[in-house]
C-alpha atoms as a PDB file:
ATOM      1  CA  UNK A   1    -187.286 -22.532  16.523  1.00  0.00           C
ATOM      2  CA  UNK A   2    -189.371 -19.935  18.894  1.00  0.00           C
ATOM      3  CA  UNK A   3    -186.389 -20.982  21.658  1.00  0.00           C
ATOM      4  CA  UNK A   4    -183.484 -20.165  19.383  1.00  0.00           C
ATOM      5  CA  UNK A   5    -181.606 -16.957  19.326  1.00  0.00           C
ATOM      6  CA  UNK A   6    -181.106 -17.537  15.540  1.00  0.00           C
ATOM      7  CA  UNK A   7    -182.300 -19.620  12.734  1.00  0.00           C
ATOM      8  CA  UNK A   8    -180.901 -20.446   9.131  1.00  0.00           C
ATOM      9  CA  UNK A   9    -183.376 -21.232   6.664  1.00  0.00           C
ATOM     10  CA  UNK A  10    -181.397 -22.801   3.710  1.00  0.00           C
ATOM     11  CA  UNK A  11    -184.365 -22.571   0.774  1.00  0.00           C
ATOM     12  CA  UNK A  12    -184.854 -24.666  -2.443  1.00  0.00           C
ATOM     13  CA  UNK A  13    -186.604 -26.586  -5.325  1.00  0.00           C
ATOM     14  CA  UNK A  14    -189.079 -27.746  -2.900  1.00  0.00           C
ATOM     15  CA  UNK A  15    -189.691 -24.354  -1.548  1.00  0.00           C
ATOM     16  CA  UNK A  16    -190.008 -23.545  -5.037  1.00  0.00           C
ATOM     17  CA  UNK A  17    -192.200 -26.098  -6.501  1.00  0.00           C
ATOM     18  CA  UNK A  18    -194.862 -25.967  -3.320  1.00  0.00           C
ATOM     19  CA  UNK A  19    -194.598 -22.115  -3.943  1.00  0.00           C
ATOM     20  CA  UNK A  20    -194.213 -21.551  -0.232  1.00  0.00           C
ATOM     21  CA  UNK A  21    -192.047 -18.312  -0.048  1.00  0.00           C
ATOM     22  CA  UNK A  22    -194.973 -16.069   1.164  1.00  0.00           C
ATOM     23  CA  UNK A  23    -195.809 -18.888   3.812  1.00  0.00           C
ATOM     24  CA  UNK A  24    -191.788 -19.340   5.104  1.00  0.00           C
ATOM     25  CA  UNK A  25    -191.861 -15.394   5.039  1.00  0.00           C
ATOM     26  CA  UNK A  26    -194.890 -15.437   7.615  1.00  0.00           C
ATOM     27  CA  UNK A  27    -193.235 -17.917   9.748  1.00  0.00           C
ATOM     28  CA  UNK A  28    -189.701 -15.812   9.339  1.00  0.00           C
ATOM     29  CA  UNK A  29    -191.758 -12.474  10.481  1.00  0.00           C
ATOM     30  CA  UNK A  30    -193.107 -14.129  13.618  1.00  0.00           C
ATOM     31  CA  UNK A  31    -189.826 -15.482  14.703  1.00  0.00           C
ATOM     32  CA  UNK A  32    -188.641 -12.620  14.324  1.00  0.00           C
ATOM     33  CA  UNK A  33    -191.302 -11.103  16.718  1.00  0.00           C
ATOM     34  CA  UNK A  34    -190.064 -12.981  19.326  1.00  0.00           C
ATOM     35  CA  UNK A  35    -186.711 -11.994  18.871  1.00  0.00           C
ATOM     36  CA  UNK A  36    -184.836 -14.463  16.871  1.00  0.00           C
ATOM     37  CA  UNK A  37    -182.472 -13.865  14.270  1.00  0.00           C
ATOM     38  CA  UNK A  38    -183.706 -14.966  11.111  1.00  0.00           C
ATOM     39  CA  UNK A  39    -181.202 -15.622   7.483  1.00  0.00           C
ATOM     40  CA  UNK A  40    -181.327 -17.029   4.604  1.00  0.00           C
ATOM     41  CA  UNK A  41    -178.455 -19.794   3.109  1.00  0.00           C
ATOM     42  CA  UNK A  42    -178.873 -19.533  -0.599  1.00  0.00           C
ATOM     43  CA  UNK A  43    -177.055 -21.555  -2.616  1.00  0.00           C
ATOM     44  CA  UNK A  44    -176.156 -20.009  -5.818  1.00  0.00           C
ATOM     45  CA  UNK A  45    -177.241 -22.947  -7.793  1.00  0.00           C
ATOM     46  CA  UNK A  46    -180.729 -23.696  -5.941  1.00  0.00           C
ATOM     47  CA  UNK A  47    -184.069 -24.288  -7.800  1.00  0.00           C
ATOM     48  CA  UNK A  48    -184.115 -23.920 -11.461  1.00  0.00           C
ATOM     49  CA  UNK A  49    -181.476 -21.404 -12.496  1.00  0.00           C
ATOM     50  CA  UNK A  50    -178.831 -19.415 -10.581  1.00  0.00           C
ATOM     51  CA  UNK A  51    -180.826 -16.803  -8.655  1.00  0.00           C
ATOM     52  CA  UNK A  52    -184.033 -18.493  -8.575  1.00  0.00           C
ATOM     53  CA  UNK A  53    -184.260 -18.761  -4.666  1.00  0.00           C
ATOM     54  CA  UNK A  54    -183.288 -14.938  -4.625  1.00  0.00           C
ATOM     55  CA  UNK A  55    -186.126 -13.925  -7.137  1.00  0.00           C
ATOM     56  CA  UNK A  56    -188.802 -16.002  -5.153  1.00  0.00           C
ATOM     57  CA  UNK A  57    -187.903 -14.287  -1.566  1.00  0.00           C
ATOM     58  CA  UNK A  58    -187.533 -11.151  -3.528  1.00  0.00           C
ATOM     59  CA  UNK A  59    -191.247 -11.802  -4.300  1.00  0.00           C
ATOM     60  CA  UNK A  60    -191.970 -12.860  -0.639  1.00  0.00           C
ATOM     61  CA  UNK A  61    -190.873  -9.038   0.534  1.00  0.00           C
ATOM     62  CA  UNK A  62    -188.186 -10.689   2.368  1.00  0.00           C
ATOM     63  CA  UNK A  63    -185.446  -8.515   3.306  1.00  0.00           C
ATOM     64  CA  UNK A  64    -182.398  -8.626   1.239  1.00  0.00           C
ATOM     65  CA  UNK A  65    -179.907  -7.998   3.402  1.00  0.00           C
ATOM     66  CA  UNK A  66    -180.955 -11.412   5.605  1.00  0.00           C
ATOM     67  CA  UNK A  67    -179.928 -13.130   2.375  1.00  0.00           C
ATOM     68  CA  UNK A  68    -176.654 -14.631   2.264  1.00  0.00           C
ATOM     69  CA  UNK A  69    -174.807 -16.774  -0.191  1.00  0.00           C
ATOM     70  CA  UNK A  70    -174.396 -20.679   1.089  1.00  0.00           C
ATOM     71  CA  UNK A  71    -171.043 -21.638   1.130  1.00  0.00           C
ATOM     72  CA  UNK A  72    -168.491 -18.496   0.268  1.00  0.00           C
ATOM     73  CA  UNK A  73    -170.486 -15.870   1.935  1.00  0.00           C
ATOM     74  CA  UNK A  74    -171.943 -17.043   4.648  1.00  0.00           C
ATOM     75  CA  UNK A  75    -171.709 -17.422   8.660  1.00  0.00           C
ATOM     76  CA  UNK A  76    -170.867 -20.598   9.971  1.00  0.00           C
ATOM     77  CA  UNK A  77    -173.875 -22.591  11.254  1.00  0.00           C
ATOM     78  CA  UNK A  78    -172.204 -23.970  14.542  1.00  0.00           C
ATOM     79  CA  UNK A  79    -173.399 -20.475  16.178  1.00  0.00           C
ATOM     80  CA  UNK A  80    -177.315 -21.077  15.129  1.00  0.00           C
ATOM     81  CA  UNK A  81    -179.295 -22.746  17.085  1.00  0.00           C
ATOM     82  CA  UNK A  82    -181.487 -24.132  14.295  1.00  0.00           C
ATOM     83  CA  UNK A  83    -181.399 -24.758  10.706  1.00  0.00           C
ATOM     84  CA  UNK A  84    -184.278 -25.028   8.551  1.00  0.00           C
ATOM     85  CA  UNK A  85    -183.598 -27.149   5.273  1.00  0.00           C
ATOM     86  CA  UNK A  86    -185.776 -27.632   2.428  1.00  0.00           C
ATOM     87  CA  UNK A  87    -185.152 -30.432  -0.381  1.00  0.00           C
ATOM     88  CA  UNK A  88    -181.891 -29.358  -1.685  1.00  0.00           C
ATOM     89  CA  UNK A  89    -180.995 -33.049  -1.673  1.00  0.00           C
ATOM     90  CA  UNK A  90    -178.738 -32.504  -4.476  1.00  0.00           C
ATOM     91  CA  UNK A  91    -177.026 -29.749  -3.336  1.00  0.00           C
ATOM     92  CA  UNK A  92    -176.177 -30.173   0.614  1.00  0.00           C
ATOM     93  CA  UNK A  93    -174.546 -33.534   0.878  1.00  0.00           C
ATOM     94  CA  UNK A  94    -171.981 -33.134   4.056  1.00  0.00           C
ATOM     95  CA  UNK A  95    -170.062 -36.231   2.958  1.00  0.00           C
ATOM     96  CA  UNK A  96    -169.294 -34.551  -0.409  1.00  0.00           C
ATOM     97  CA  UNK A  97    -166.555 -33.317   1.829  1.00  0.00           C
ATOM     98  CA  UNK A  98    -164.868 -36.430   2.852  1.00  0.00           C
ATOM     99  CA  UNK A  99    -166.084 -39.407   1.007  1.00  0.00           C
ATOM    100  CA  UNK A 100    -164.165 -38.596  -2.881  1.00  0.00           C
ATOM    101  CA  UNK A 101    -166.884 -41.632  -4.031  1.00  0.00           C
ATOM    102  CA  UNK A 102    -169.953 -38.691  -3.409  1.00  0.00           C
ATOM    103  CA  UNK A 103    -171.116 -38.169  -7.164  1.00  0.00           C
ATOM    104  CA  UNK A 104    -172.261 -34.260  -6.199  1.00  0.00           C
ATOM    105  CA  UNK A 105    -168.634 -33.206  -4.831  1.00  0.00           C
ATOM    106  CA  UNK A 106    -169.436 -29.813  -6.557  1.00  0.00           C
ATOM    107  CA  UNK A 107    -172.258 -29.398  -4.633  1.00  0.00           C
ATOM    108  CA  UNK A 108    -170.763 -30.002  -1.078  1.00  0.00           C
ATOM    109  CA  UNK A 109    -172.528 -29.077   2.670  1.00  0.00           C
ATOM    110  CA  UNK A 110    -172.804 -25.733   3.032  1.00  0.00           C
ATOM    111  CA  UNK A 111    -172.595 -26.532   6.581  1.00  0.00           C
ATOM    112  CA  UNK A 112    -176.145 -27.246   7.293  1.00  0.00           C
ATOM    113  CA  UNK A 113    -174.914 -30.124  10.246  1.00  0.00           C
ATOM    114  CA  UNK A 114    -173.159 -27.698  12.421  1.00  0.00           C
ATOM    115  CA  UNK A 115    -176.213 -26.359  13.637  1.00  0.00           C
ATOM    116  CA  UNK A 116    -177.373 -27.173  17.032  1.00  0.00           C
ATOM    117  CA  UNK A 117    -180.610 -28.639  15.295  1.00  0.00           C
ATOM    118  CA  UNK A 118    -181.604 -29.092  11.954  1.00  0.00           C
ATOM    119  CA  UNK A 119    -185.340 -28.878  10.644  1.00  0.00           C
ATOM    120  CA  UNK A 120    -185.196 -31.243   7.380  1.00  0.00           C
ATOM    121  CA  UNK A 121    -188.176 -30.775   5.210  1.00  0.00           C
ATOM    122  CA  UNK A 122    -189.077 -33.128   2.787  1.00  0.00           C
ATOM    123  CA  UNK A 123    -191.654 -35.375   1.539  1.00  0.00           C
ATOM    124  CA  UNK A 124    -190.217 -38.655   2.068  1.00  0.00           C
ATOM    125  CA  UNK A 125    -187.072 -40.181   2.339  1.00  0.00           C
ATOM    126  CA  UNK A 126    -185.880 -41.268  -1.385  1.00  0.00           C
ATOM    127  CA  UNK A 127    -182.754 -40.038  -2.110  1.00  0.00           C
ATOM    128  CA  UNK A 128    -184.312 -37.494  -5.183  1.00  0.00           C
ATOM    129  CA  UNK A 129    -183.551 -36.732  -8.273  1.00  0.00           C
ATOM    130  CA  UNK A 130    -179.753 -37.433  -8.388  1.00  0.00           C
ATOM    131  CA  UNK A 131    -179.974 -41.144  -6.513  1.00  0.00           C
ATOM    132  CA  UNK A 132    -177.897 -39.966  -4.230  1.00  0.00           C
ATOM    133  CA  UNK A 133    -178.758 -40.352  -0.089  1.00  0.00           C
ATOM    134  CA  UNK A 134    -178.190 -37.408   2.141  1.00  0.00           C
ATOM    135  CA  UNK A 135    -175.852 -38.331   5.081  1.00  0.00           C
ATOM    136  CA  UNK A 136    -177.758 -34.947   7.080  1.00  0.00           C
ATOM    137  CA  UNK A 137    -180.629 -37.320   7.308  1.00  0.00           C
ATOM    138  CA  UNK A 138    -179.690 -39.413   9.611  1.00  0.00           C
ATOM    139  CA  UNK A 139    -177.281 -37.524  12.211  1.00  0.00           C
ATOM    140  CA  UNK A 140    -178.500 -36.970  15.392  1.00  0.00           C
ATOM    141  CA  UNK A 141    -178.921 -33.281  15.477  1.00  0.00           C
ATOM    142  CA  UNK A 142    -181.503 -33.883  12.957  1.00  0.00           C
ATOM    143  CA  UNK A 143    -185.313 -33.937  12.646  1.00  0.00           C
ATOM    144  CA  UNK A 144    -186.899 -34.982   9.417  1.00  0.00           C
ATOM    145  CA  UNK A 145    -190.494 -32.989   8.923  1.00  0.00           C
ATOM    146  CA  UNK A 146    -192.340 -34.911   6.042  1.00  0.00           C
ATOM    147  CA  UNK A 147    -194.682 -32.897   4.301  1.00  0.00           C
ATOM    148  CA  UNK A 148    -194.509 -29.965   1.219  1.00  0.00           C
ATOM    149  CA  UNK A 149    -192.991 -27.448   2.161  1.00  0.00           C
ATOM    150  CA  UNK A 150    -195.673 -24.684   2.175  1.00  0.00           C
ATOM    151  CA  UNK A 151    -197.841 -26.691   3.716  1.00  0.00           C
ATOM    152  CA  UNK A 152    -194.862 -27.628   6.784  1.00  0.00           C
ATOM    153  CA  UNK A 153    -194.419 -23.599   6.557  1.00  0.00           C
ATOM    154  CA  UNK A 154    -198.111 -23.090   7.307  1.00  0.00           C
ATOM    155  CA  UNK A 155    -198.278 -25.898   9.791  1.00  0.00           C
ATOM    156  CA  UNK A 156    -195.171 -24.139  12.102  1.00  0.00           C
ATOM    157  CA  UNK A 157    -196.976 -20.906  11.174  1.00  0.00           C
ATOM    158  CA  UNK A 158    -199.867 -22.336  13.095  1.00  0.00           C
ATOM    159  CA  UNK A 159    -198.267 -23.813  16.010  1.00  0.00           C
ATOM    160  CA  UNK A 160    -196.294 -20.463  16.346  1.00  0.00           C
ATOM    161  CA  UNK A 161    -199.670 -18.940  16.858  1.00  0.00           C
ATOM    162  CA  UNK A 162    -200.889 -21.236  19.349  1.00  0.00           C
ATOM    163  CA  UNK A 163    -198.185 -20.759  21.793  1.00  0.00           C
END
């Protein structure tokens, strides 16, 4: 992420439930240190209750205006360089988009895949709540980083610093 020009972090329940927005904020400020662009994908439906994900950054002190709304609002993800994902299993399923079998065709992709690399956190590979596997998983451009997501905050947070 330190070697990107910009970076997507696309936030949700897991972000939520590990309470790691003051963490991802730390990591976001020190990226930002170094130059990189740093937004936020929120999907309007993330976490609990629409606007959950904007009430916890809110509380995190991190800039509105880096905030933009997954899917309608926001820029397209081919341009970043990395893309940070948390567990929105549910919610970002790129074959949504071309597979009419996908249960969760509501919820599809934001476009999480485009990016040049994408940062998957999540605590292990079973397809979640819904029962439903996430294609992003397994494309190339993809590296899974098993672990709760505050802690996986801290831990990049950490290696940040010892660069």
């Amino acid at each position: 992420m330190e070697n990107a020009r910009s970076v997507i972090i696309v936030p949700g329940y897991g972000m939520a439930v590990a309470q790691a927005q003051h963490a991802l904020r730390e990591m976001c400020d020190m990226l930002k240190a170094e130059g990189v662009k740093v937004r936020y994908a929120i999907h309007p439906v993330a976490g609990r209750m629409p606007g959950h994900m904007n009430v916890l950054l809110a509380e995190a002190n991190v800039p509105y205006d880096e905030s933009v709304r997954a899917g309608r609002d926001q820029p397209r993800f081919r341009h970043d360089r990395c893309c940070l994902r948390d567990w929105r299993q549910r919610c970002d399923q790129p074959g949504a988009k071309t597979d009419p079998e996908q249960p969760d065709l509501r919820h599809a992709d934001p476009g999480c895949g485009e990016a040049g690399t994408v940062l998957f956190v999540k605590r292990s590979l079973s397809p979640g709540y819904a029962g439903v596997d996430n294609d992003c998983s397994i494309r190339d451009n993809t590296m899974m980083l098993f672990d709760d997501a505050k802690k996986m905050s801290e831990d990049i947070v950490n290696a940040l610093q010892a660069i």
